[in-house]
N, C-alpha and C. Protein backbone atom coordinates (compact mmCIF):
# COMPACT_ATOMS: atom_id res chain seq x y z
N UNK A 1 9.29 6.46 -11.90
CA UNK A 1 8.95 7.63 -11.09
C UNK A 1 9.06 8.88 -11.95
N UNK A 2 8.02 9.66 -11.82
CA UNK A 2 7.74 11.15 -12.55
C UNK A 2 9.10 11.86 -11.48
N UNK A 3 9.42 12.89 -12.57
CA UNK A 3 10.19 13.81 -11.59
C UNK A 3 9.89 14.78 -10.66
N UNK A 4 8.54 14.89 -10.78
CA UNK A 4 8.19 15.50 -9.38
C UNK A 4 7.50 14.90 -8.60
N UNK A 5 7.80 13.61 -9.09
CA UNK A 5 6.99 12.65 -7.93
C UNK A 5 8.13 12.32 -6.74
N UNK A 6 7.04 12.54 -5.32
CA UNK A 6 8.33 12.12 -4.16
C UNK A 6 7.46 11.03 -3.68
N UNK A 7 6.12 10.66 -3.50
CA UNK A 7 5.59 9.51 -2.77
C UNK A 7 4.33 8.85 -3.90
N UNK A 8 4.51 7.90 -3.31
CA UNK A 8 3.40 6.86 -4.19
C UNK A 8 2.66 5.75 -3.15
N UNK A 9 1.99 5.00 -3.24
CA UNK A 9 0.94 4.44 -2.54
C UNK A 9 0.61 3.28 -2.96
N UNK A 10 0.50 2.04 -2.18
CA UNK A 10 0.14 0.60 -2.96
C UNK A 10 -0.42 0.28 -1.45
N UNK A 11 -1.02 -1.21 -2.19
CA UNK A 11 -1.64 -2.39 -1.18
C UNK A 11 -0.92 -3.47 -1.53
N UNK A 12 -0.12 -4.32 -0.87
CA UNK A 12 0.48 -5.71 -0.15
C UNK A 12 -0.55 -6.33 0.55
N UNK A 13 -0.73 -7.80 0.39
CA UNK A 13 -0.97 -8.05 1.03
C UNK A 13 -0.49 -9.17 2.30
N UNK A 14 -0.93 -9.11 3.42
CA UNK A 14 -0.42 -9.24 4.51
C UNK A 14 -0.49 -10.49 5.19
N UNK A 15 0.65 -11.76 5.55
CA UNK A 15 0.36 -12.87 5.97
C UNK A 15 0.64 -12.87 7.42
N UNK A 16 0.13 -14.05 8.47
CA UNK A 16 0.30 -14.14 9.45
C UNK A 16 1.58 -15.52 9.96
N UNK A 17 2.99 -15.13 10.44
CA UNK A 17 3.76 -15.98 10.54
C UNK A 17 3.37 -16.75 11.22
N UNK A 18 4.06 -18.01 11.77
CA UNK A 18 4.73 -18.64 10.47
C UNK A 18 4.55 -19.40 9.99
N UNK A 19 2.90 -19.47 9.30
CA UNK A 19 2.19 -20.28 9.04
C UNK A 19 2.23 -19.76 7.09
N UNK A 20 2.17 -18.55 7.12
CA UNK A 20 1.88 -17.57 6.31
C UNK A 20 0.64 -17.70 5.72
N UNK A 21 -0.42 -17.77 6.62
CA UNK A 21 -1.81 -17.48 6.64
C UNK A 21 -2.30 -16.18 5.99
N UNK A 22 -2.86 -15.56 5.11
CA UNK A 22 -3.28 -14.46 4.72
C UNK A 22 -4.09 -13.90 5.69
N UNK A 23 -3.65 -13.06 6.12
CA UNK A 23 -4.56 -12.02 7.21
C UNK A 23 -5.24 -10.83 6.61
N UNK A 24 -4.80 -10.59 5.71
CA UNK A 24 -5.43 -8.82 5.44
C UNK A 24 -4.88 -8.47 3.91
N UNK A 25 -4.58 -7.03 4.44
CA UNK A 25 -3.71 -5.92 3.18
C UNK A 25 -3.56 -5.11 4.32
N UNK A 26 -2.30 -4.84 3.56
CA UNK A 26 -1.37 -3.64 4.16
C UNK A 26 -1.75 -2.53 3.06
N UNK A 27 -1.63 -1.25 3.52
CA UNK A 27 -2.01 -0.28 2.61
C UNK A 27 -0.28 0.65 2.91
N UNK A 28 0.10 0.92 2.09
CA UNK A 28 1.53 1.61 2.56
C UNK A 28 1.82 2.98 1.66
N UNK A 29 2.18 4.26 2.04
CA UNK A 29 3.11 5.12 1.51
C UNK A 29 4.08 5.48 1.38
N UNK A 30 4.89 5.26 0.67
CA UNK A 30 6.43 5.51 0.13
C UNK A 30 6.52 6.56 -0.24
N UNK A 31 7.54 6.67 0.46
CA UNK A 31 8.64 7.84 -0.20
C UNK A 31 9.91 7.86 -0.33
N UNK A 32 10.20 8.53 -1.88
CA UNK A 32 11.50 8.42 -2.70
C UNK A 32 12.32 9.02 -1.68
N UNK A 33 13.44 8.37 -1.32
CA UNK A 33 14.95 8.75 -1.16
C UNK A 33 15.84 9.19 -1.86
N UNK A 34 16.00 10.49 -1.95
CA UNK A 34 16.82 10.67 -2.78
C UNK A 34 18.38 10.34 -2.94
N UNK A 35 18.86 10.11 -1.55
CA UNK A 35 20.26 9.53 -1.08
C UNK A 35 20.42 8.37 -1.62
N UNK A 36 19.61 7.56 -1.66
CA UNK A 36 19.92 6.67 -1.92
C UNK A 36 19.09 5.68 -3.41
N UNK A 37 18.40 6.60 -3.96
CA UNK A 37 17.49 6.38 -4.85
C UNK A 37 17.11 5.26 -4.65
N UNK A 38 15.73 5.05 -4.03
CA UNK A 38 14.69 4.14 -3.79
C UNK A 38 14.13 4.63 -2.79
N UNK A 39 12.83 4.01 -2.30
CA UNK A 39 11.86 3.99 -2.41
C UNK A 39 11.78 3.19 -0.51
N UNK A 40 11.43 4.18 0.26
CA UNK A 40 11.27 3.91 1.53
C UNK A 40 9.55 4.25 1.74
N UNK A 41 9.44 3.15 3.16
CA UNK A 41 8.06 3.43 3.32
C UNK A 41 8.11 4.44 4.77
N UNK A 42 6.96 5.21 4.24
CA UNK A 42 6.81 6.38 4.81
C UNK A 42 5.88 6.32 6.26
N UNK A 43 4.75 5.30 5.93
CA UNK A 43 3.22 5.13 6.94
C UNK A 43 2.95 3.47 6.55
N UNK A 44 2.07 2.91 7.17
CA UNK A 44 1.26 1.98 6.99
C UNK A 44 0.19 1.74 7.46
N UNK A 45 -0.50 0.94 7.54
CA UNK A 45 -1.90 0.65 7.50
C UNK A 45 -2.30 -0.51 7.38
N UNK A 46 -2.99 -1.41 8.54
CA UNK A 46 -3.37 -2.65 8.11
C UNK A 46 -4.34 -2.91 8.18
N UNK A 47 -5.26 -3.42 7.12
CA UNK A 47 -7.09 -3.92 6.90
C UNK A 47 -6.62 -5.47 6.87
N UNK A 48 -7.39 -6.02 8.73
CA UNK A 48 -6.82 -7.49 8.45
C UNK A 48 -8.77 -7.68 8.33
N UNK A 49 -8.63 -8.54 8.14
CA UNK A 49 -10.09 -9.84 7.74
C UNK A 49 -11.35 -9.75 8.84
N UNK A 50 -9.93 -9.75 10.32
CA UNK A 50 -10.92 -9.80 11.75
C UNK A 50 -11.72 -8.31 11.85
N UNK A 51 -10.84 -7.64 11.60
CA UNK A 51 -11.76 -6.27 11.59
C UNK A 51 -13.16 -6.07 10.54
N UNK A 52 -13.05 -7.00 9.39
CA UNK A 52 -14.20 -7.05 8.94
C UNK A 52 -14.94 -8.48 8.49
N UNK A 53 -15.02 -8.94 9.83
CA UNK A 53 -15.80 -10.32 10.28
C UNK A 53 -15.56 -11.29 8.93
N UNK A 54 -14.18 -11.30 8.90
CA UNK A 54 -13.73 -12.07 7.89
C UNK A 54 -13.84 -12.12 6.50
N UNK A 55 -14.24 -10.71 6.15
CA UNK A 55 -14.88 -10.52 4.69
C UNK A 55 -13.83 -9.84 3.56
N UNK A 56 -13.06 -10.91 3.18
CA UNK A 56 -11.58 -10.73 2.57
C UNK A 56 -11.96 -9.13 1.29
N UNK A 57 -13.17 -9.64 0.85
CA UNK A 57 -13.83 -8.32 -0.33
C UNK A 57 -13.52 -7.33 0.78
N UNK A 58 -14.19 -6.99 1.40
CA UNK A 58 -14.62 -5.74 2.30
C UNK A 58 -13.45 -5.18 2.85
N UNK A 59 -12.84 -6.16 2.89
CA UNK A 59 -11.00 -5.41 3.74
C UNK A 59 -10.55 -4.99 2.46
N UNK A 60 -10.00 -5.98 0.90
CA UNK A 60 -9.53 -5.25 0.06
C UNK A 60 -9.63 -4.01 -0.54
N UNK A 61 -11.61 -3.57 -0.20
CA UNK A 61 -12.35 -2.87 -0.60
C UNK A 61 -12.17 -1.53 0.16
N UNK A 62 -11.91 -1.55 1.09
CA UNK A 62 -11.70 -0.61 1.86
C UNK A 62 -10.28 -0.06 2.10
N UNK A 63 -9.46 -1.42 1.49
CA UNK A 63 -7.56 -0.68 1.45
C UNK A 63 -7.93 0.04 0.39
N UNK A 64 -8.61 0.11 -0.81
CA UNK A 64 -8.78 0.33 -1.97
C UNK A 64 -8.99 1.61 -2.14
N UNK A 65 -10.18 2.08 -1.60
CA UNK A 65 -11.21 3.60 -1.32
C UNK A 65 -9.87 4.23 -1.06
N UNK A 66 -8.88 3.40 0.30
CA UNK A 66 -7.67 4.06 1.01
C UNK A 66 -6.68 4.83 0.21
N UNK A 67 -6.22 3.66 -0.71
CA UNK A 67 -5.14 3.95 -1.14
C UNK A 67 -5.76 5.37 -2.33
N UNK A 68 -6.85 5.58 -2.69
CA UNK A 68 -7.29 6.56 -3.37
C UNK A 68 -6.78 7.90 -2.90
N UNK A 69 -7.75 7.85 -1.88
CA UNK A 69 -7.89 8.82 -0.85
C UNK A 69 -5.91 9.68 -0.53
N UNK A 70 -5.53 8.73 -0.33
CA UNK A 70 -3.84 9.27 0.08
C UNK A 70 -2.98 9.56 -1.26
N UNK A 71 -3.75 8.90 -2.48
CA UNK A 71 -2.99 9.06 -3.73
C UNK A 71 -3.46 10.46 -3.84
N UNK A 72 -4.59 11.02 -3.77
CA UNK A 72 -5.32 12.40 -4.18
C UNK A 72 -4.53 13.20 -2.93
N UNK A 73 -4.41 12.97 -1.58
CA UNK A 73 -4.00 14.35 -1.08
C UNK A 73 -2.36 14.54 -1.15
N UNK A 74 -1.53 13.34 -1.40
CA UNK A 74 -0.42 13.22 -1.75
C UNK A 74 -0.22 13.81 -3.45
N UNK A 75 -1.03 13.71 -4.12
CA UNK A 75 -0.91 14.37 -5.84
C UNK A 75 -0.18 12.88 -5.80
N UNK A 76 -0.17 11.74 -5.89
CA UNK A 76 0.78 11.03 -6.18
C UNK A 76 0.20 9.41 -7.07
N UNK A 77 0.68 8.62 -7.66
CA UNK A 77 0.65 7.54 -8.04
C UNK A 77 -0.05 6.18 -7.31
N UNK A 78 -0.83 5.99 -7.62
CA UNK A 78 -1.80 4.93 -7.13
C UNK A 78 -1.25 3.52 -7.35
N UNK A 79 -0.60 2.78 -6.80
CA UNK A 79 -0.03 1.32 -7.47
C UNK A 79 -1.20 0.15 -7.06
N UNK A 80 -1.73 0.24 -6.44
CA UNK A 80 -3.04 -0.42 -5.93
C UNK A 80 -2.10 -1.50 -5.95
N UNK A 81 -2.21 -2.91 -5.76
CA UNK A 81 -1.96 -4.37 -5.71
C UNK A 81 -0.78 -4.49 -6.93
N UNK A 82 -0.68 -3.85 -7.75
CA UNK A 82 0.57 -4.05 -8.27
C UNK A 82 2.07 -3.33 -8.30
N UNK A 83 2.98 -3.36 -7.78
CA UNK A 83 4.12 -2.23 -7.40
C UNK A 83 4.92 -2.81 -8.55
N UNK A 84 4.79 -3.21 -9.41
CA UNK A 84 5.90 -3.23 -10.28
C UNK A 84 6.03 -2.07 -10.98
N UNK A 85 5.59 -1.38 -11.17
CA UNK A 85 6.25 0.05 -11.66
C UNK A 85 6.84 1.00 -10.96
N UNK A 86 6.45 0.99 -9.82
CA UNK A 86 7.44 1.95 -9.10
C UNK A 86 8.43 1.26 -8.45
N UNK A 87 9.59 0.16 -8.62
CA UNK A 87 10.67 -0.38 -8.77
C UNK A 87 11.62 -0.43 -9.98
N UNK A 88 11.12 0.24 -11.19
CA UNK A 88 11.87 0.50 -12.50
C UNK A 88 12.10 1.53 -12.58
């Protein structure tokens, strides 16, 4: 985390219990705690499959545009599908 960074932005994606069926992506914004240094989620967002007549591209594709979109009005860090950097 930059030091003037307070929120950052990724896509998870999202299973259906308790089968753990892949349903979607979650699109999520975090924000740093400073009390406790880490990393709480702030909002979420879910692009499951059914909303786009099962078209696993078109849901990722569209968490994707998402997570842009909230990285630019947040000024903040884009983790798209990978969060291993904002856990170090």
């Amino acid at each position: 985390m930059t030091e003037h960074e307070e929120y950052c932005v990724s896509i998870r994606e999202s299973y259906r219990i308790p089968d753990y069926t892949l349903e979607g992506y979650t699109v999520t914004l975090w924000r740093w705690n400073h009390l406790d240094e880490t990393w709480w989620y702030a909002a979420i967002r879910d692009y499951l499959f059914a909303d786009y007549n099962g078209n696993h591209k078109k849901a990722l594709r569209q968490a994707r545009r998402d997570t842009r979109k909230l990285a630019g009005i947040f000024d903040c860090t884009n983790h798209d599908t990978n969060e291993e950097g904002m856990w170090q």
